[in-house]
C-alpha atoms as a PDB file:
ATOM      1  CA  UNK A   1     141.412 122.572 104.704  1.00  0.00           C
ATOM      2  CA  UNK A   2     137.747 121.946 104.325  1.00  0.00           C
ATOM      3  CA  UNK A   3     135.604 123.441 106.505  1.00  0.00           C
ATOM      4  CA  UNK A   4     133.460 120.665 108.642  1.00  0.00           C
ATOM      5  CA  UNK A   5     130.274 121.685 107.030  1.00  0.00           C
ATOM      6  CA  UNK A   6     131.105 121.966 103.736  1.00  0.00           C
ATOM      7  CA  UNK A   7     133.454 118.575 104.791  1.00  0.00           C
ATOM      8  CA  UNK A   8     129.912 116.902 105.211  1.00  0.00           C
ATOM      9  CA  UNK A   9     128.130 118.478 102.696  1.00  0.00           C
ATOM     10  CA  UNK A  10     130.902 116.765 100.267  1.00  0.00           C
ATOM     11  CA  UNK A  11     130.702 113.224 101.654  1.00  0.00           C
ATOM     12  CA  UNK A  12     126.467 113.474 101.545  1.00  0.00           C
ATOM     13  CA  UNK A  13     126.993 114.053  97.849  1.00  0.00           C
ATOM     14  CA  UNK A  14     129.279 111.026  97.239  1.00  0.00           C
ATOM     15  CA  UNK A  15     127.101 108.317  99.881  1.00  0.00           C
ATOM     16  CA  UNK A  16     124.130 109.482  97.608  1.00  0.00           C
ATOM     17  CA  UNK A  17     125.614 108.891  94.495  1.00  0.00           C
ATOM     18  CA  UNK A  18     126.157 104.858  95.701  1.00  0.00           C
ATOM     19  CA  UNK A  19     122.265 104.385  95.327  1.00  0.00           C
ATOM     20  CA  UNK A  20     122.203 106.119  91.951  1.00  0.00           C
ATOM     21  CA  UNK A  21     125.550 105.310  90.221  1.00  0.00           C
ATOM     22  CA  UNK A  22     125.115 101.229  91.113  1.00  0.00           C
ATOM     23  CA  UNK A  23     124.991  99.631  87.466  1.00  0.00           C
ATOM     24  CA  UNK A  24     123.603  96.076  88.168  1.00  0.00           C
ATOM     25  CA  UNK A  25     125.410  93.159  86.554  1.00  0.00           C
ATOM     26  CA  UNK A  26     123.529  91.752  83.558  1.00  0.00           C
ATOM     27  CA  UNK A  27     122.604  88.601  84.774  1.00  0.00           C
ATOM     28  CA  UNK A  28     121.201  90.087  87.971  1.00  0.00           C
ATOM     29  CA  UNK A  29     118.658  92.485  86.008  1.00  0.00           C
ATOM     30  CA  UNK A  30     116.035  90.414  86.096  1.00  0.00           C
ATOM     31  CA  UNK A  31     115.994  90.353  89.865  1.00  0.00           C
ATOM     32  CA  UNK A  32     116.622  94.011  89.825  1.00  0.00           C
ATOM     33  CA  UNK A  33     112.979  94.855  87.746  1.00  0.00           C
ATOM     34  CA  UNK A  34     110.879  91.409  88.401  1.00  0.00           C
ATOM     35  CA  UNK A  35     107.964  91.744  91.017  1.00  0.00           C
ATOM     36  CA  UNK A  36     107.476  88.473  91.122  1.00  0.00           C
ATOM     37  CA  UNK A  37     105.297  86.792  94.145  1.00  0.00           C
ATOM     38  CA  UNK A  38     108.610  84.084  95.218  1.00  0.00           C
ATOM     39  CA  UNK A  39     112.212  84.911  92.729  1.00  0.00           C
ATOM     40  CA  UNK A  40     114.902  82.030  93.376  1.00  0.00           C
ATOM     41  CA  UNK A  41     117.881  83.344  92.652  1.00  0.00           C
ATOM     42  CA  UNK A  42     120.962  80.540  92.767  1.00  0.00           C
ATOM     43  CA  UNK A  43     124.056  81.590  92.211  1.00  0.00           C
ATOM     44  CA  UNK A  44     127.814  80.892  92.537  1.00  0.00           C
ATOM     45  CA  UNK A  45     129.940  81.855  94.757  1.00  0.00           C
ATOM     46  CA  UNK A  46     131.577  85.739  94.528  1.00  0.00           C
ATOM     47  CA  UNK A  47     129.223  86.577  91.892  1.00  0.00           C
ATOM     48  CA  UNK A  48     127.261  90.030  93.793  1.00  0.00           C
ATOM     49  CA  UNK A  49     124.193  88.100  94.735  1.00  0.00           C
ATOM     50  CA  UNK A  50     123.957  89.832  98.475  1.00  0.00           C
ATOM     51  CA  UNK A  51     124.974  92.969  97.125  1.00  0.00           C
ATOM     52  CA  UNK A  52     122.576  93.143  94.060  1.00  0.00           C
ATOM     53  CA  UNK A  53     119.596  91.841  96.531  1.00  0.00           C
ATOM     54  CA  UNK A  54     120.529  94.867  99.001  1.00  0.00           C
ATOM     55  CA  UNK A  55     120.579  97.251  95.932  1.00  0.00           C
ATOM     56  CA  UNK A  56     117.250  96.296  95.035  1.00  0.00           C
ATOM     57  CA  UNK A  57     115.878  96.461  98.870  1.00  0.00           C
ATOM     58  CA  UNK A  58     116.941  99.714  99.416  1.00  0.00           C
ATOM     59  CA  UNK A  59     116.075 101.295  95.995  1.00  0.00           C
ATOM     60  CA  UNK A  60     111.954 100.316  96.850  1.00  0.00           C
ATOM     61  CA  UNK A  61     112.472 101.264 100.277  1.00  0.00           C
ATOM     62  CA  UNK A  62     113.633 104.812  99.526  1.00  0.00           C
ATOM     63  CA  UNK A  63     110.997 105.109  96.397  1.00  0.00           C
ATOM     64  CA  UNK A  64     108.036 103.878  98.402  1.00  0.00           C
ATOM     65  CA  UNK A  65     107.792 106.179 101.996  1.00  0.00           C
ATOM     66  CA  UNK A  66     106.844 103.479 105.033  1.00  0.00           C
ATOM     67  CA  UNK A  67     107.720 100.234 102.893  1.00  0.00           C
ATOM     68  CA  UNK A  68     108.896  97.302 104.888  1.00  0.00           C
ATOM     69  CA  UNK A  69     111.432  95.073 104.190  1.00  0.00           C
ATOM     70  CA  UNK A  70     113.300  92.125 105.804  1.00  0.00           C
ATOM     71  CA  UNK A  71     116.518  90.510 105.161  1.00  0.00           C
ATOM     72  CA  UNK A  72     117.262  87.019 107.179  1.00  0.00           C
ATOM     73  CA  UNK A  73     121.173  85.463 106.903  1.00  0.00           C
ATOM     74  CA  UNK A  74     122.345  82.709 107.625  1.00  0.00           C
ATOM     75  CA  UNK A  75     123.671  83.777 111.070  1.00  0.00           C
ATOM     76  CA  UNK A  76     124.048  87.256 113.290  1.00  0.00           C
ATOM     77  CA  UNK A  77     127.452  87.972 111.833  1.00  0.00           C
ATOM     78  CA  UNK A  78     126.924  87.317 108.517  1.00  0.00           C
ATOM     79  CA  UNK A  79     123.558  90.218 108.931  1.00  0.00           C
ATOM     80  CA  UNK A  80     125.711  92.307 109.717  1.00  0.00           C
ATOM     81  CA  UNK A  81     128.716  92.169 108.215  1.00  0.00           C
ATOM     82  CA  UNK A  82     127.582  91.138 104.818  1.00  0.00           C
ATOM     83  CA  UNK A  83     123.812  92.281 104.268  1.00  0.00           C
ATOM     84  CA  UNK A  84     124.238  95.514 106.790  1.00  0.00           C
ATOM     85  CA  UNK A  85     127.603  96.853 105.437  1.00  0.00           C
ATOM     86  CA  UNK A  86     125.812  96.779 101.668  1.00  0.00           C
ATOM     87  CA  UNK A  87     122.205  98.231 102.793  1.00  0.00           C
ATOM     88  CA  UNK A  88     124.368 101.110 105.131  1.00  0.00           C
ATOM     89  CA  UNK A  89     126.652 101.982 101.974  1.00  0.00           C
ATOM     90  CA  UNK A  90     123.156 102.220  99.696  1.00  0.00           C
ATOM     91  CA  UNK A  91     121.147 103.744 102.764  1.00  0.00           C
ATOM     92  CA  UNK A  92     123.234 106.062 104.296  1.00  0.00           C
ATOM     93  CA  UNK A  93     122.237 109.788 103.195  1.00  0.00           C
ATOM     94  CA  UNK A  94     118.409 108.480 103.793  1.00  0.00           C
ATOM     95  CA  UNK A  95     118.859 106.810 106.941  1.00  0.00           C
ATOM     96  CA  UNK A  96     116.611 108.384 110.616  1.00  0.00           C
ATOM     97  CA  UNK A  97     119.404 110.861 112.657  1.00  0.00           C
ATOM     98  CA  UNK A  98     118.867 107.685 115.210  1.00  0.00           C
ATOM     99  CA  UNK A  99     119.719 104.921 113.213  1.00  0.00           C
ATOM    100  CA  UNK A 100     123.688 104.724 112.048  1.00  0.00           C
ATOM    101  CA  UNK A 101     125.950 101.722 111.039  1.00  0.00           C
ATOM    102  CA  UNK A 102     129.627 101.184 112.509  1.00  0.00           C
ATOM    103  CA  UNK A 103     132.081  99.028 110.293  1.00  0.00           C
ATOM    104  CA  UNK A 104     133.378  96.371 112.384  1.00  0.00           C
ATOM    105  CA  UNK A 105     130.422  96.832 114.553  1.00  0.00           C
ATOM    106  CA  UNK A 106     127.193  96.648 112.433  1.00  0.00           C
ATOM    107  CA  UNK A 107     123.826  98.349 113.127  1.00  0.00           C
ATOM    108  CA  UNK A 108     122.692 100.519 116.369  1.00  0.00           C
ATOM    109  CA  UNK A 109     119.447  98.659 115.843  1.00  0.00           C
ATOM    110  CA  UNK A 110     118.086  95.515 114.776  1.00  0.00           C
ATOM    111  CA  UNK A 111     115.447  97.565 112.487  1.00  0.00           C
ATOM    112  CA  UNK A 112     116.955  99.742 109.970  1.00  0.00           C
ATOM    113  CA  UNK A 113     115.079 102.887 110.033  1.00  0.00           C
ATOM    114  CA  UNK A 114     114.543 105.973 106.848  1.00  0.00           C
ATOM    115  CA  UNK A 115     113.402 109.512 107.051  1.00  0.00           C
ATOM    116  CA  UNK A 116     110.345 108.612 104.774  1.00  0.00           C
ATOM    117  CA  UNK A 117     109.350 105.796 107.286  1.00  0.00           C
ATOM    118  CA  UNK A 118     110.520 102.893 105.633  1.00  0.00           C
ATOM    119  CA  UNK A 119     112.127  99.772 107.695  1.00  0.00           C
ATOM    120  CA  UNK A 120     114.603  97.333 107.390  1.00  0.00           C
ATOM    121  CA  UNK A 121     114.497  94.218 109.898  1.00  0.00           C
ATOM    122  CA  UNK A 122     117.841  92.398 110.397  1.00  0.00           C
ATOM    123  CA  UNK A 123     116.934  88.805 111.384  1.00  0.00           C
ATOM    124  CA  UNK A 124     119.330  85.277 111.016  1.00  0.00           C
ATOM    125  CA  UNK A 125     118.351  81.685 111.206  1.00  0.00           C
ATOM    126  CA  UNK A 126     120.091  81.595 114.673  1.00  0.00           C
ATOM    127  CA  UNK A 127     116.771  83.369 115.835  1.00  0.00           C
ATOM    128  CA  UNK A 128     113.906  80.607 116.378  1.00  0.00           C
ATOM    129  CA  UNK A 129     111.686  80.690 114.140  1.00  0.00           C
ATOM    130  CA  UNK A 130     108.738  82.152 116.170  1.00  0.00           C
ATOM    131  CA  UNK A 131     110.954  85.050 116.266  1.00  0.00           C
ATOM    132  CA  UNK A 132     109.893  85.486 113.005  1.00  0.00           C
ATOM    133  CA  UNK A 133     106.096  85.544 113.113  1.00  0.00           C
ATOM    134  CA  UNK A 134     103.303  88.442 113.607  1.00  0.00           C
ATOM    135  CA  UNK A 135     104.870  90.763 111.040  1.00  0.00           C
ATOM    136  CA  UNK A 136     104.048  91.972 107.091  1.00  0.00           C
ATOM    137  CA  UNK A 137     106.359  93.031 104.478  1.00  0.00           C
ATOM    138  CA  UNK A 138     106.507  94.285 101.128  1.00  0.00           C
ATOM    139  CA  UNK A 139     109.649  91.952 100.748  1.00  0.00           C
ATOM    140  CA  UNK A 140     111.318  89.052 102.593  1.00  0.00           C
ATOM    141  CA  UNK A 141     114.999  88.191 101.296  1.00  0.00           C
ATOM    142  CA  UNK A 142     116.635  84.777 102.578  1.00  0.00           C
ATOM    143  CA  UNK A 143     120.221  84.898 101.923  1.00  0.00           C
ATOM    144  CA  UNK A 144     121.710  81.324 101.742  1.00  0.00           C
ATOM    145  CA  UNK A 145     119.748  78.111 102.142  1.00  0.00           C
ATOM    146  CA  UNK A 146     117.440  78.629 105.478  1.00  0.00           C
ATOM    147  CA  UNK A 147     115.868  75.637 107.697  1.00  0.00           C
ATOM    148  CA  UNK A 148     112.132  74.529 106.952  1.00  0.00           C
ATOM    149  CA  UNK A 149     110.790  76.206 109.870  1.00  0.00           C
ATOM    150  CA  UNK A 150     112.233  79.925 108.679  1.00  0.00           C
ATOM    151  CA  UNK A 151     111.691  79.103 104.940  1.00  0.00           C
ATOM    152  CA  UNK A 152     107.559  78.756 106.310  1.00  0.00           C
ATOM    153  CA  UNK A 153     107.288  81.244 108.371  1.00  0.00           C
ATOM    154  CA  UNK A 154     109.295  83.924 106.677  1.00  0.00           C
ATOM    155  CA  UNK A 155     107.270  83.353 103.080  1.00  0.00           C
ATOM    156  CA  UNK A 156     103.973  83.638 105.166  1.00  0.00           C
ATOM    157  CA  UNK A 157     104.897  87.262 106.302  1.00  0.00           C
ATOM    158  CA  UNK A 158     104.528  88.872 102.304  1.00  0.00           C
ATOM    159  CA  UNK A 159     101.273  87.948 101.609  1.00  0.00           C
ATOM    160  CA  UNK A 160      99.646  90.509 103.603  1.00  0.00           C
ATOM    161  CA  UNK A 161     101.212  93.532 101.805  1.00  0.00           C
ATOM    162  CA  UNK A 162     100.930  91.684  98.384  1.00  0.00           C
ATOM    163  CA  UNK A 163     105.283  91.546  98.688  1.00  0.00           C
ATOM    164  CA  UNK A 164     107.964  89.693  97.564  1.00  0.00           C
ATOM    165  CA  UNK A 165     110.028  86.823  99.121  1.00  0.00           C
ATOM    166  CA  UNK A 166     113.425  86.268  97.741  1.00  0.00           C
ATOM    167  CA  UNK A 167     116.058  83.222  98.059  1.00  0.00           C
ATOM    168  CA  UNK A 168     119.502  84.120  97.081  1.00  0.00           C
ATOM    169  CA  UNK A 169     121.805  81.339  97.591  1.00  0.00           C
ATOM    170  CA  UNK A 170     124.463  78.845  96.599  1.00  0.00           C
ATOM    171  CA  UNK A 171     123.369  75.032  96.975  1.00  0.00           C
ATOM    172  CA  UNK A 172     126.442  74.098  99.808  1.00  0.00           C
ATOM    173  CA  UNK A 173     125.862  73.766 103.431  1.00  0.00           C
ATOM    174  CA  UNK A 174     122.524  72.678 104.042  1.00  0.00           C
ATOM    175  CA  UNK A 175     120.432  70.061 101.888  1.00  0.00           C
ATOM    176  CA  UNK A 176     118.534  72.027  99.834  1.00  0.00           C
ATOM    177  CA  UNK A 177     116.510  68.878  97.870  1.00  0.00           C
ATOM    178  CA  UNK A 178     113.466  69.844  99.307  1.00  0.00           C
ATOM    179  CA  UNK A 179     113.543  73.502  98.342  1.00  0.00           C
ATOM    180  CA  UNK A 180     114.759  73.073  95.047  1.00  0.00           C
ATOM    181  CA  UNK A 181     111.175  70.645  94.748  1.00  0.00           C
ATOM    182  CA  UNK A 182     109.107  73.530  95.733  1.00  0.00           C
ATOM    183  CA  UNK A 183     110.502  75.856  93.673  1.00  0.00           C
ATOM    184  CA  UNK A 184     110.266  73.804  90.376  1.00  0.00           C
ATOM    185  CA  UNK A 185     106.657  72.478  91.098  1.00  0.00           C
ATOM    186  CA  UNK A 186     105.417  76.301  91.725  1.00  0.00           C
ATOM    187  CA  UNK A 187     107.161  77.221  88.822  1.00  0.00           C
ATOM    188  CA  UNK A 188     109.418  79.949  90.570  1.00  0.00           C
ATOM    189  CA  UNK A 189     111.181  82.640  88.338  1.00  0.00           C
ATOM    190  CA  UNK A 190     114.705  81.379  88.725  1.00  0.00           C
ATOM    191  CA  UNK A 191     117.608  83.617  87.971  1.00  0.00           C
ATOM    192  CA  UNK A 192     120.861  81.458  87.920  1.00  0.00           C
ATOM    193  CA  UNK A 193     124.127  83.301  87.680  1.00  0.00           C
ATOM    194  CA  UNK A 194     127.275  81.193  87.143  1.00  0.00           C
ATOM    195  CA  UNK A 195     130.899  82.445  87.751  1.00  0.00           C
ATOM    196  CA  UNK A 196     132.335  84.178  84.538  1.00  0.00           C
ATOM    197  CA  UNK A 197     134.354  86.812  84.042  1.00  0.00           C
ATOM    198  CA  UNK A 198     131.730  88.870  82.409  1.00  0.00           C
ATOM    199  CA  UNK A 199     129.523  88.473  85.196  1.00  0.00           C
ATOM    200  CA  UNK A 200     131.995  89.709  87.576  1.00  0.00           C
ATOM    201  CA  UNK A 201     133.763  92.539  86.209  1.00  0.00           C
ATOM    202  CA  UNK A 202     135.004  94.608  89.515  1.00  0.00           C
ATOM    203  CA  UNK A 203     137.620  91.602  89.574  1.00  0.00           C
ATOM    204  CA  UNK A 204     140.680  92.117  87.572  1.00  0.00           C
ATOM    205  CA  UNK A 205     141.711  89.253  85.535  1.00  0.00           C
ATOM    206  CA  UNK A 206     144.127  87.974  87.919  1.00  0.00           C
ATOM    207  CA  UNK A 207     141.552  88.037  90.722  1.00  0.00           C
ATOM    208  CA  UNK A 208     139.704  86.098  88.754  1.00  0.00           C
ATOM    209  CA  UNK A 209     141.981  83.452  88.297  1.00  0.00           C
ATOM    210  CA  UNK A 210     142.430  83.069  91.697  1.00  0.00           C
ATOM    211  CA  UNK A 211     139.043  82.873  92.907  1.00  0.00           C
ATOM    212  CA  UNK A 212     139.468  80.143  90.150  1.00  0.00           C
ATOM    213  CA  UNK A 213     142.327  78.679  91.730  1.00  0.00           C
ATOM    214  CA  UNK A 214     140.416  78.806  95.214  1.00  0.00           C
ATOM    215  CA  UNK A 215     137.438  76.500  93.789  1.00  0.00           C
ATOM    216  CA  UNK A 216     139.793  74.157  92.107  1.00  0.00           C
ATOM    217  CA  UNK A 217     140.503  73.498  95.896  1.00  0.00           C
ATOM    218  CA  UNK A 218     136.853  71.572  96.773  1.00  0.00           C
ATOM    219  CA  UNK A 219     136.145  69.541  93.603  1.00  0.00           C
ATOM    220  CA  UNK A 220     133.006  68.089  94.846  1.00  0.00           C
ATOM    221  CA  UNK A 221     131.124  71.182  95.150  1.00  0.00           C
ATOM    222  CA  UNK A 222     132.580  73.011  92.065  1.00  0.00           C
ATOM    223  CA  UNK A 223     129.174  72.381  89.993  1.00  0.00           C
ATOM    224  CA  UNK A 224     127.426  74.954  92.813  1.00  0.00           C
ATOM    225  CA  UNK A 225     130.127  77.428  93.701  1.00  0.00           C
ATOM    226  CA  UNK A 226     131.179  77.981  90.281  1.00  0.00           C
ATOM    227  CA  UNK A 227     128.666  77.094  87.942  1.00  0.00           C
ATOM    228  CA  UNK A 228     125.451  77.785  90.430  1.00  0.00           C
ATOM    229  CA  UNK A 229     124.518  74.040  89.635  1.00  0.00           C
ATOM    230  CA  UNK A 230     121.994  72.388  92.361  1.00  0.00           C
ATOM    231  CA  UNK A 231     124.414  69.240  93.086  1.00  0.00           C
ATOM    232  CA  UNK A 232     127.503  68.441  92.855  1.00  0.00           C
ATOM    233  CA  UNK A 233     129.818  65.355  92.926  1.00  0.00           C
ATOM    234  CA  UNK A 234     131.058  63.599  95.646  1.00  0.00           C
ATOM    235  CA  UNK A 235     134.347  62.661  95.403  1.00  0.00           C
ATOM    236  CA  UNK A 236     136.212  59.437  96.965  1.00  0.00           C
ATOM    237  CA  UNK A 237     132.649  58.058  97.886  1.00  0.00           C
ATOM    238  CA  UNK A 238     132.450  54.643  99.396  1.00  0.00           C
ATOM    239  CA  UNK A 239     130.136  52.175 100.631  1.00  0.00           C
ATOM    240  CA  UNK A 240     131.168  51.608 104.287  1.00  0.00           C
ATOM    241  CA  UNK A 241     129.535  48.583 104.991  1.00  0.00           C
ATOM    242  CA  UNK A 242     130.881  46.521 101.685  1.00  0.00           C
ATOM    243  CA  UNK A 243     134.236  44.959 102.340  1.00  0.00           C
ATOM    244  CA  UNK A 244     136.481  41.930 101.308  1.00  0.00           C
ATOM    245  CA  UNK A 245     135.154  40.101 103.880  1.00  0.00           C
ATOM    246  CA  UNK A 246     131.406  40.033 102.355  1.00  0.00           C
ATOM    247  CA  UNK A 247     130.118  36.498 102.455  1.00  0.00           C
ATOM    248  CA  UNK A 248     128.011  36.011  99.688  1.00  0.00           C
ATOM    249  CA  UNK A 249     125.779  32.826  99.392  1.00  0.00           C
ATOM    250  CA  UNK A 250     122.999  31.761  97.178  1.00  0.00           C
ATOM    251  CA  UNK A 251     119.632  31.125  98.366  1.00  0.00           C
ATOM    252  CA  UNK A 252     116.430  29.154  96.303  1.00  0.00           C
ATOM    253  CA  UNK A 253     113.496  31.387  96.358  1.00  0.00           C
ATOM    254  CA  UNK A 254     110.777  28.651  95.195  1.00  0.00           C
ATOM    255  CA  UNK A 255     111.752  26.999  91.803  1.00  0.00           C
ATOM    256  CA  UNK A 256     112.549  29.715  89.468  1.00  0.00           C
ATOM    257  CA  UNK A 257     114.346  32.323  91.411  1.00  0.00           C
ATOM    258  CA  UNK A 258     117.303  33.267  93.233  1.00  0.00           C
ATOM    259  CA  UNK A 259     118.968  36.028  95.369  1.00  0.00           C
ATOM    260  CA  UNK A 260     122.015  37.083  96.779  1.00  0.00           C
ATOM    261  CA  UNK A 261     122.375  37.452 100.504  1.00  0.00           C
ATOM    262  CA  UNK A 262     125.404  38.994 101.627  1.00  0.00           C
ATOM    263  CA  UNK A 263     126.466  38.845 105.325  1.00  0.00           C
ATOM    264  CA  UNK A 264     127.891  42.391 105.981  1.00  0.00           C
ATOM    265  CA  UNK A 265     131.161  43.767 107.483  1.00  0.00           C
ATOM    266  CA  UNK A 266     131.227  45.496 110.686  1.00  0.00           C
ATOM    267  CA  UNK A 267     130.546  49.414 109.041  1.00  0.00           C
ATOM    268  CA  UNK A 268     134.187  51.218 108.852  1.00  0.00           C
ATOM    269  CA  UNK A 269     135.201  55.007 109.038  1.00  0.00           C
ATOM    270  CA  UNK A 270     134.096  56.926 106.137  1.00  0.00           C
ATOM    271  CA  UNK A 271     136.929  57.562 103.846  1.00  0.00           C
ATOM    272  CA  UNK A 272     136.871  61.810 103.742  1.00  0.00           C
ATOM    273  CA  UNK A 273     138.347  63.789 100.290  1.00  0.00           C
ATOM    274  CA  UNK A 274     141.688  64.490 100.420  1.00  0.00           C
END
């Protein structure tokens, strides 16, 4: 039986090897070496993006004593569950004796804090967006499509420290028209990562399969979640107010025209996917 200290000594060794033996997936190199002002960075679904983002977080924040960082999710569970279980396993042999994260439970402390004085801030687009003001960074990650208010007033806080600010997303759950215009007017770097199996290759081929299986299951949004498209389809779409019961009638519009004028239906229930 080990001896506790030697116990501890063992498991330091292995927690730092996570920051050092992480071998980024091809597509996601770019992101990994690019300082870049803004990096968009749409992906599908179960293709790393969180991870890889938290991989390149914490590698500047242990190289570069008193950096600053922030990472924003979609909501206070996902923070910590997704974004603060990856930065903890990459963090951990580097993190202050007062800052320490509990699986199931997340972080101690809404700033992640490093011997060498670097930070972490754990923030969600449940906070209000004022929430978000009166800080700098050296980089600003959004993970998943964020509301106009936190898109603002997050990319404001990295100009200060000359930093980064980061979307990683896939294009479901929120409209994202008007970000996907900013992005292609200012010319963003985009790094777009589509499911394939050489892009994923922790998952066995039969986990793959199923995760194809699984998509197969929403047809309309397969263009984002699997091939990190901007739109999808929508299936089974009808017009609500155009019925059997249109009247249609013909109307003279001075001597050389004509239009249609169609007296409408009372609007029915929207007709969902099955």
């Amino acid at each position: 039986m080990l001896r506790p200290v030697v116990a501890r000594h063992r498991l330091q060794k292995v927690r730092l090897d996570e920051l050092n033996k992480f071998v980024p997936s091809p597509p996601f190199v770019p992101l990994v070496c690019q300082h870049h002002p803004q990096i968009a960075v749409r992906c599908a679904n179960r293709v790393g993006k969180t991870r890889h983002v938290c991989f390149k977080a914490a590698n500047h924040m242990v190289a570069n004593p008193g950096s600053r960082w922030r990472f924003v999710g979609p909501n206070r569970a996902q923070v910590q569950d997704v974004s603060g279980l990856y930065l903890s396993q990459f963090l951990q042999p580097y993190l202050h004796r007062k800052c320490y994260y509990l699986e199931g439970k997340g972080w101690n402390t809404s700033t992640i804090i490093l011997r060498n004085g670097s930070i972490c801030q754990l923030k969600s687009y449940d906070d209000r967006p004022d929430t978000h003001a009166g800080s700098s960074f050296d980089g600003v990650v959004l993970d998943e499509p964020p509301p106009k208010p936190h898109f603002a007033e997050n990319q404001a806080r990295t100009i200060d420290r000359g930093g980064q600010f980061i979307l990683t997303f896939t294009a479901v759950n929120r409209p994202v028209g008007w970000m996907r215009q900013i992005i292609e007017e200012q010319n963003w770097p985009q790094i777009v990562v589509p499911f394939r199996r050489e892009h994923v290759p922790w998952y066995s081929a039969e986990k793959f399969d199923a995760m194809v299986d699984v998509f197969r299951s929403s047809p309309w949004q397969w263009a984002q979640r699997v091939d990190a498209d901007w739109e999808g389809i929508t299936e089974g779409r009808v017009y609500t107010g155009f019925t059997k019961q249109n009247v249609v009638s013909r109307y003279r519009l001075g001597t050389s025209r004509s239009v249609s004028v169609s007296t409408m239906a009372p609007p029915q229930a929207i007709r969902r996917p099955s």
